[in-house]
C-alpha atoms as a PDB file:
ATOM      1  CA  UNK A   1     -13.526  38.798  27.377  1.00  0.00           C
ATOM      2  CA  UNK A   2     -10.478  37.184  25.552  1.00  0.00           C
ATOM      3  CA  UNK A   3     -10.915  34.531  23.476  1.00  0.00           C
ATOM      4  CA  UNK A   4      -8.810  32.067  25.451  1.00  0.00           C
ATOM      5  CA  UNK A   5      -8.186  28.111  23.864  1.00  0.00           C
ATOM      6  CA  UNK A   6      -9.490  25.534  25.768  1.00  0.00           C
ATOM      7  CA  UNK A   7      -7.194  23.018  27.904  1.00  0.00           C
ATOM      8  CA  UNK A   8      -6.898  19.314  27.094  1.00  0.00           C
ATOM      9  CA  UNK A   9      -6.771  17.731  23.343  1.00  0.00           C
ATOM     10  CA  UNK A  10      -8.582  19.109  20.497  1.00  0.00           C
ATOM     11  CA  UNK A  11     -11.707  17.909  19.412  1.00  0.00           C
ATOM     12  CA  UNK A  12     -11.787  15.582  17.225  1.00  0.00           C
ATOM     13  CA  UNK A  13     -13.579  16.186  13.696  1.00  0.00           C
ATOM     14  CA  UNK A  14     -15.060  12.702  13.568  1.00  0.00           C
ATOM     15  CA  UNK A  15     -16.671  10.646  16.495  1.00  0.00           C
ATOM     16  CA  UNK A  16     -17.316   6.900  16.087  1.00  0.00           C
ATOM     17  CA  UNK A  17     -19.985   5.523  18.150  1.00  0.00           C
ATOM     18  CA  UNK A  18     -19.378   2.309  20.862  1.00  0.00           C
ATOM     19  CA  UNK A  19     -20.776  -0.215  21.026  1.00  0.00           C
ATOM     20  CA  UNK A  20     -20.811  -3.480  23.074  1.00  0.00           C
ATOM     21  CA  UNK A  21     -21.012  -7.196  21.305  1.00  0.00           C
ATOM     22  CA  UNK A  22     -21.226 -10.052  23.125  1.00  0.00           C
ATOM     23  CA  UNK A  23     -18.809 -12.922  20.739  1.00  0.00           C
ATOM     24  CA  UNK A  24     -18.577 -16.709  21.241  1.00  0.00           C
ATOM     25  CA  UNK A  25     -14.710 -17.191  22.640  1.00  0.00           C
ATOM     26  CA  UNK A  26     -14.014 -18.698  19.106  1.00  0.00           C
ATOM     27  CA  UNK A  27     -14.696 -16.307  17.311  1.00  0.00           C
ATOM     28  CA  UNK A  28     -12.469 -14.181  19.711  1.00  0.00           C
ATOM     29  CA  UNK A  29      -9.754 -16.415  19.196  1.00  0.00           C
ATOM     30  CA  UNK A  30      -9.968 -15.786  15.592  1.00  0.00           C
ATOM     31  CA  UNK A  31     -10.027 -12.083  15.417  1.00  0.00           C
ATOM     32  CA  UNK A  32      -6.797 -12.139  17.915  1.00  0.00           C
ATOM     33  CA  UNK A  33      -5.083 -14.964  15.241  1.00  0.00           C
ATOM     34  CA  UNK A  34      -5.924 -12.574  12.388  1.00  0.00           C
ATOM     35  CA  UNK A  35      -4.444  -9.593  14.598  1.00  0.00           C
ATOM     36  CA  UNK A  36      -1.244 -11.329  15.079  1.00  0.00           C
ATOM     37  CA  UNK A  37      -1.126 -11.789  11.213  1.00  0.00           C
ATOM     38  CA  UNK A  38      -1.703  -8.684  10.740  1.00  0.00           C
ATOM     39  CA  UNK A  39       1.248  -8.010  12.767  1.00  0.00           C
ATOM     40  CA  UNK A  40       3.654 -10.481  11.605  1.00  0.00           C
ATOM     41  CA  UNK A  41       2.910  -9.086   8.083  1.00  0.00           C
ATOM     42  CA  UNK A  42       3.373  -5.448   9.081  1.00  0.00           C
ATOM     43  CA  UNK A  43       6.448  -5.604  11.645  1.00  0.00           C
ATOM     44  CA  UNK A  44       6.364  -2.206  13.988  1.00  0.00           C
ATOM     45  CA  UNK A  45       2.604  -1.816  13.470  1.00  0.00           C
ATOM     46  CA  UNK A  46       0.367  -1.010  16.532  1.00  0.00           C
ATOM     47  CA  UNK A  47      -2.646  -3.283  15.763  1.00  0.00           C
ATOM     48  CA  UNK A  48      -5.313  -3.616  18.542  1.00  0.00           C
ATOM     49  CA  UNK A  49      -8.557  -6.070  18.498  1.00  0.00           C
ATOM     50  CA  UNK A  50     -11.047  -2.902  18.266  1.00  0.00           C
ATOM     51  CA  UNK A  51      -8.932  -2.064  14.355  1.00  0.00           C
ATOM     52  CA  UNK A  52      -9.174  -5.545  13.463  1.00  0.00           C
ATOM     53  CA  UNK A  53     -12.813  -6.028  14.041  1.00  0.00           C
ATOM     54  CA  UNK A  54     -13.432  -2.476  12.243  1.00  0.00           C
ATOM     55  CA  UNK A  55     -11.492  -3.950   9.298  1.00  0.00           C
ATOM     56  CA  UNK A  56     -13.130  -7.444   9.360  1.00  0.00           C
ATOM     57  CA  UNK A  57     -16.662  -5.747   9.404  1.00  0.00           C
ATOM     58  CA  UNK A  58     -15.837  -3.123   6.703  1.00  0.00           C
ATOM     59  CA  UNK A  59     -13.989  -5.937   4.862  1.00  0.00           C
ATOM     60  CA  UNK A  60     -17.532  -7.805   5.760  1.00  0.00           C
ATOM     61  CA  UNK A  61     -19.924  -5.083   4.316  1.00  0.00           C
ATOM     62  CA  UNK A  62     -18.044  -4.088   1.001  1.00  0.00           C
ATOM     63  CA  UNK A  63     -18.047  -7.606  -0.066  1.00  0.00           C
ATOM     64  CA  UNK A  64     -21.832  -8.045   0.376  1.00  0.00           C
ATOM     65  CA  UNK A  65     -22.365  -4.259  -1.301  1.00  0.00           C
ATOM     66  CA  UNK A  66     -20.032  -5.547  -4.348  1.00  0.00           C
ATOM     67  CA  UNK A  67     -23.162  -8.679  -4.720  1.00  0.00           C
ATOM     68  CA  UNK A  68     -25.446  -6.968  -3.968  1.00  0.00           C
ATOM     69  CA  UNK A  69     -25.338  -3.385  -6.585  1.00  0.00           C
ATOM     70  CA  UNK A  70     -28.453  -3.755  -7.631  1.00  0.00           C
ATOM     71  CA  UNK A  71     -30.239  -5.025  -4.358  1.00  0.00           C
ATOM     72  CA  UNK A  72     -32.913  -3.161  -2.522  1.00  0.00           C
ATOM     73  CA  UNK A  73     -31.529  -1.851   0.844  1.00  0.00           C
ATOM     74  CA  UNK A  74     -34.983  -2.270   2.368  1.00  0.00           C
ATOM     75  CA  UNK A  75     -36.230  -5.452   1.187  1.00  0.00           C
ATOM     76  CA  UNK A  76     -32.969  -6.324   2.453  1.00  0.00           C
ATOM     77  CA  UNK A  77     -33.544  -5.471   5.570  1.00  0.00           C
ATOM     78  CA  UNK A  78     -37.428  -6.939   5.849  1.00  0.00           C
ATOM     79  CA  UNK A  79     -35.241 -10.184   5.076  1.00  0.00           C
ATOM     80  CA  UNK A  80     -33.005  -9.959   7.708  1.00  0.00           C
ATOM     81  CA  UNK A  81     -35.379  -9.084  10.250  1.00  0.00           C
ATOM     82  CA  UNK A  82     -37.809 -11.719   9.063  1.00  0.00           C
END
């Protein structure tokens, strides 16, 4: 049997997961503001709600790793969960 290619697009290398999050409409309306910066600052660039929130939560989790170097990831944790 040949070794045929399969139809449709490639797979991708790299899968990111879904999730759903319910947000408070303010909150919302602040991600879309900071999208439309985003925009204004970078004219031509194709920036939807799902990259900003990626950016604003990786933005989000560098800033607490800078603090936090020498922290305990799991006595973080029992803190949050507390």
């Amino acid at each position: 049997m040949e070794n045929k290619t399969k139809r449709g697009r490639p797979k991708k290398d790299s899968v990111m997961e879904t999730i759903a999050v319910r947000l408070p409409y303010d909150t919302i309306l602040e991600i879309d503001n900071y999208v439309n910066q985003v925009k204004k600052k970078f004219h031509g660039m194709n920036v939807t709600r799902a990259d900003a929130i990626r950016q604003l939560i990786n933005n989000g989790l560098n800033l607490k790793a800078d603090e936090n170097d020498t922290s305990d990831i799991e006595e973080e944790k029992r803190r949050f969960w507390d």
